[in-house]
C-alpha atoms as a PDB file:
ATOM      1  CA  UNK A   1     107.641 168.591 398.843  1.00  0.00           C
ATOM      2  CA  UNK A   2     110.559 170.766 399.356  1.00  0.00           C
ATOM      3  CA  UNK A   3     112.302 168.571 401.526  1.00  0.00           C
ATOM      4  CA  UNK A   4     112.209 165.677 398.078  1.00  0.00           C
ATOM      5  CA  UNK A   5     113.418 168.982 396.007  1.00  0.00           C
ATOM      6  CA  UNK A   6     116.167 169.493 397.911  1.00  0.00           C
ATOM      7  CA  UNK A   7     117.535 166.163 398.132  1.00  0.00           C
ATOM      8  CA  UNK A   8     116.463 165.777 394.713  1.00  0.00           C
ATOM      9  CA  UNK A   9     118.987 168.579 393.395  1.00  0.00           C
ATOM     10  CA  UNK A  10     121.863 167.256 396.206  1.00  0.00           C
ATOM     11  CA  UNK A  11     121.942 163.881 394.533  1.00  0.00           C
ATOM     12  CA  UNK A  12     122.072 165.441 391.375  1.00  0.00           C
ATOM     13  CA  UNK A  13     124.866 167.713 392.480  1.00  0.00           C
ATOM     14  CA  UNK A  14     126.417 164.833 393.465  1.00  0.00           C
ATOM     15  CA  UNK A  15     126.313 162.759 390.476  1.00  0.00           C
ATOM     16  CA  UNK A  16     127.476 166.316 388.526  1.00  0.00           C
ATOM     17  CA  UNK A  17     130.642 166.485 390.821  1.00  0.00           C
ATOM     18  CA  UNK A  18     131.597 162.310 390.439  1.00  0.00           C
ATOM     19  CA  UNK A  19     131.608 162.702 386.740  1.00  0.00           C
ATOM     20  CA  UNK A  20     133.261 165.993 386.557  1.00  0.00           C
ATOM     21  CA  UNK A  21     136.092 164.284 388.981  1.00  0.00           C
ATOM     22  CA  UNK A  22     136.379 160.974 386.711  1.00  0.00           C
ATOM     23  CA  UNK A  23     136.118 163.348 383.630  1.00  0.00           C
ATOM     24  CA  UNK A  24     132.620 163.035 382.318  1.00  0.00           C
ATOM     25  CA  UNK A  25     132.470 159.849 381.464  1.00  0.00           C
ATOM     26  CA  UNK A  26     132.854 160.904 377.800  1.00  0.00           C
ATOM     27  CA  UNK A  27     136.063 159.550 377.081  1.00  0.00           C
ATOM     28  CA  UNK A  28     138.850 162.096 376.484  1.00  0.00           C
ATOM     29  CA  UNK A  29     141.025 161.560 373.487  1.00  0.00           C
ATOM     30  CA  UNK A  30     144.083 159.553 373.146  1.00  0.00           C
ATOM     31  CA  UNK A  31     147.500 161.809 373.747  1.00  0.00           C
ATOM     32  CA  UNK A  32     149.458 162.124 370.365  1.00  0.00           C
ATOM     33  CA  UNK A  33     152.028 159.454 369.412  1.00  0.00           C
ATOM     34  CA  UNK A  34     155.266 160.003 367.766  1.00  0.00           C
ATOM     35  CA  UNK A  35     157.843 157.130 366.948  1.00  0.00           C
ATOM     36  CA  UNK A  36     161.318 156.549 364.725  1.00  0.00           C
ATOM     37  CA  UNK A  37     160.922 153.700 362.387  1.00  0.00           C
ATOM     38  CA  UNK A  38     164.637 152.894 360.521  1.00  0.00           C
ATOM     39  CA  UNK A  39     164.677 151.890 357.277  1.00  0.00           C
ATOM     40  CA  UNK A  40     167.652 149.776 356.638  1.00  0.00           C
ATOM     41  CA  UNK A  41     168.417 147.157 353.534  1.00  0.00           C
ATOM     42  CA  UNK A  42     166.294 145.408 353.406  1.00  0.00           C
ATOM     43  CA  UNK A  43     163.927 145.808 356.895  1.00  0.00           C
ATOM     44  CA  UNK A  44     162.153 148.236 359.467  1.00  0.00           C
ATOM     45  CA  UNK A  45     163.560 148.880 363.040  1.00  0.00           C
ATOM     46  CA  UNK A  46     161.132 147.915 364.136  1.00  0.00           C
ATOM     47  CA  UNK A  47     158.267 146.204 362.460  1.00  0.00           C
ATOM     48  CA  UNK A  48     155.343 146.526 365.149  1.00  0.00           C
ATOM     49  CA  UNK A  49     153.605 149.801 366.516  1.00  0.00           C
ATOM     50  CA  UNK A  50     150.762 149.898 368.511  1.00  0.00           C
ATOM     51  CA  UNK A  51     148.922 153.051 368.872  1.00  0.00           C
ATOM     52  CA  UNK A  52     145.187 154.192 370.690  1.00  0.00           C
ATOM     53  CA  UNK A  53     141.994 154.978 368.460  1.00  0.00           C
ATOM     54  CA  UNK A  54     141.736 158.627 367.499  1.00  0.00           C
ATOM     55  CA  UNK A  55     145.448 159.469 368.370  1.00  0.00           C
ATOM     56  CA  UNK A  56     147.153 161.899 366.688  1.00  0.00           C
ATOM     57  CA  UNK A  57     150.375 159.971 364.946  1.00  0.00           C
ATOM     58  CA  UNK A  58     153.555 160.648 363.748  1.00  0.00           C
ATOM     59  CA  UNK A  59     156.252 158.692 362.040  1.00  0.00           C
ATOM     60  CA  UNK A  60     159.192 159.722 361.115  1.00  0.00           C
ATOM     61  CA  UNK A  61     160.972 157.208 358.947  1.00  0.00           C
ATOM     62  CA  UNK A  62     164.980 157.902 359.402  1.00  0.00           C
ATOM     63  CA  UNK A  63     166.890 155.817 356.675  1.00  0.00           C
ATOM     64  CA  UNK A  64     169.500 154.636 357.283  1.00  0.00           C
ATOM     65  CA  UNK A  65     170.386 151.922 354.552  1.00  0.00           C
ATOM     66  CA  UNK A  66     171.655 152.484 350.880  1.00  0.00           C
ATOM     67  CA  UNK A  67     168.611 152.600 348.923  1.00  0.00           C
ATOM     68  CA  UNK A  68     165.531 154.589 348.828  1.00  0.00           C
ATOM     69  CA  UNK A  69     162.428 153.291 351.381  1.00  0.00           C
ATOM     70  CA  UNK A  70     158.999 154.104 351.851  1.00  0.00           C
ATOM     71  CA  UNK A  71     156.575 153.709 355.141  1.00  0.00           C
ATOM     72  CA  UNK A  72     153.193 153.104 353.667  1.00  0.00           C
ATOM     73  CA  UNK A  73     150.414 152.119 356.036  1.00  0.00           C
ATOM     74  CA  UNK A  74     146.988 151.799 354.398  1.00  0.00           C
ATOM     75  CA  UNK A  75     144.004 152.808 356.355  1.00  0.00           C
ATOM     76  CA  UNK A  76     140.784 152.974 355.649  1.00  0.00           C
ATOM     77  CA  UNK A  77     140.776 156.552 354.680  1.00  0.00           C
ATOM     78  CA  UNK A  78     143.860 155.600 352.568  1.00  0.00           C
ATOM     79  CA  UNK A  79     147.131 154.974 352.232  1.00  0.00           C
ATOM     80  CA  UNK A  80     149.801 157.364 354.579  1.00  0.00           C
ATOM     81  CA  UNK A  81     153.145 157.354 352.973  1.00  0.00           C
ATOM     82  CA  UNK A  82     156.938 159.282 354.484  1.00  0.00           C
ATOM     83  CA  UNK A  83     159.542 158.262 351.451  1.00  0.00           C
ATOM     84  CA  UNK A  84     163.076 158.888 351.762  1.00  0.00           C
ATOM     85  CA  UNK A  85     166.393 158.450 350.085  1.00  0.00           C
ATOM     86  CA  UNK A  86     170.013 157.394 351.767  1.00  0.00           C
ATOM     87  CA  UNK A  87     170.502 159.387 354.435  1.00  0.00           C
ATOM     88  CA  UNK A  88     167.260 161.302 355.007  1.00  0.00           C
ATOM     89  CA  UNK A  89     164.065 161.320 357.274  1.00  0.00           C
ATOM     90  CA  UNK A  90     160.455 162.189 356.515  1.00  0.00           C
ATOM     91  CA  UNK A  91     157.586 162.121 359.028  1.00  0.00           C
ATOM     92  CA  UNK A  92     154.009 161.841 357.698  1.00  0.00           C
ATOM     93  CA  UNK A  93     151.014 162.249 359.926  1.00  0.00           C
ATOM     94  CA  UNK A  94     147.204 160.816 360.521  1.00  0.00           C
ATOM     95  CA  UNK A  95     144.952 159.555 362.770  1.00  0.00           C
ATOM     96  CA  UNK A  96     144.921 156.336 363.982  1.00  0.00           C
ATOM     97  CA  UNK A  97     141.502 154.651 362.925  1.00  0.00           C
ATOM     98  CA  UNK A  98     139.450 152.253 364.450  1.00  0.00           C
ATOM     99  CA  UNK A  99     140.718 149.243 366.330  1.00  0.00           C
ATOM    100  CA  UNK A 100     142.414 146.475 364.204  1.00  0.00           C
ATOM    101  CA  UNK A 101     145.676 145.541 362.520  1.00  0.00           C
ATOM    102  CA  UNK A 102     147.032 147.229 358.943  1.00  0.00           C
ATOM    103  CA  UNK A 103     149.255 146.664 356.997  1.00  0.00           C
ATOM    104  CA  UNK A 104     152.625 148.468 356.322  1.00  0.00           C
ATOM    105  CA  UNK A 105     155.271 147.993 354.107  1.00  0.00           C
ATOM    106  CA  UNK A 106     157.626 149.364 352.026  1.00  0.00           C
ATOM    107  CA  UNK A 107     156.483 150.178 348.104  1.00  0.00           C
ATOM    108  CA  UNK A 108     159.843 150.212 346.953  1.00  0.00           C
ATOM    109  CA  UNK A 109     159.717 147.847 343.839  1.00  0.00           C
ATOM    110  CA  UNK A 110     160.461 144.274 345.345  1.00  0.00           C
ATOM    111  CA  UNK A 111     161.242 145.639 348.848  1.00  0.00           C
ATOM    112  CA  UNK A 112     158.009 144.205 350.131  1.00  0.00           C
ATOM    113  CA  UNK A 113     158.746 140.486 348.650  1.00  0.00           C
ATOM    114  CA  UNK A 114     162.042 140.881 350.581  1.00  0.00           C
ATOM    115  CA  UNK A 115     159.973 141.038 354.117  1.00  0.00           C
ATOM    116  CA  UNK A 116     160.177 144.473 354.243  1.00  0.00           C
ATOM    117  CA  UNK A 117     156.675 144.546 355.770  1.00  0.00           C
ATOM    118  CA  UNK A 118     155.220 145.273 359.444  1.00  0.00           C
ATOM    119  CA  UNK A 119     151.679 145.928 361.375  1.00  0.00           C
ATOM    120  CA  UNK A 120     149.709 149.276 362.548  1.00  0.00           C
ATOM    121  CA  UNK A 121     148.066 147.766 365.790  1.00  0.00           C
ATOM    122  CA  UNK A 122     145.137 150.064 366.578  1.00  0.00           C
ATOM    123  CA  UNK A 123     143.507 149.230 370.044  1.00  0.00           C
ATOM    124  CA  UNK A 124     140.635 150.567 371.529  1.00  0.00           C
END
């Protein structure tokens, strides 16, 4: 019976030591994401991001064009909005939500209908 025990707690020390060395198995979170979107007249620089699930993000919209722009992204928990005049930057943060594609665009009256528009890709 001892003999079983021990190899009983060996295997299980082990097992303990493979997970701690591949990190648990628990899946750590995403590192943080920051990017520079331009606003220009009338368009993003650039129109795609793709960030993980659960990452900390950060955009700072920089713009760079003659007219005020927004960066609105809407989520699930809501919409996350920088807004800037000529000239200025604004970052706003969140976290990224669960995998999928949303929707950003600028809410600047008729910016939007000009193809001021881009996509939030959230993979897993």
């Amino acid at each position: 019976m001892s003999r079983r025990l021990f190899f009983t707690f060996l295997l299980l020390a082990l097992v303990a030591s493979f997970m701690a060395a591949c990190g648990g198995g628990g899946g750590s979170k995403p590192q943080p994401v920051s990017f520079t979107v331009l606003a220009k007249d009338i368009k993003f620089e650039p129109t795609e991001w793709k960030v993980k699930t659960g990452a900390e993000v950060t955009v700072t919209l920089k713009n760079e064009g003659a007219l005020e722009h927004d960066w609105v992204v809407k989520l699930p928990s809501g919409e996350k909005m920088a807004h800037t005049k000529p000239g200025e930057s604004e970052a706003v943060k969140f976290t990224a939500p669960a995998p999928g594609t949303y929707e950003v665009m600028c809410n600047i009256l008729g910016h939007k209908e000009a193809g001021m528009v881009g996509k939030l890709i959230v993979e897993p």
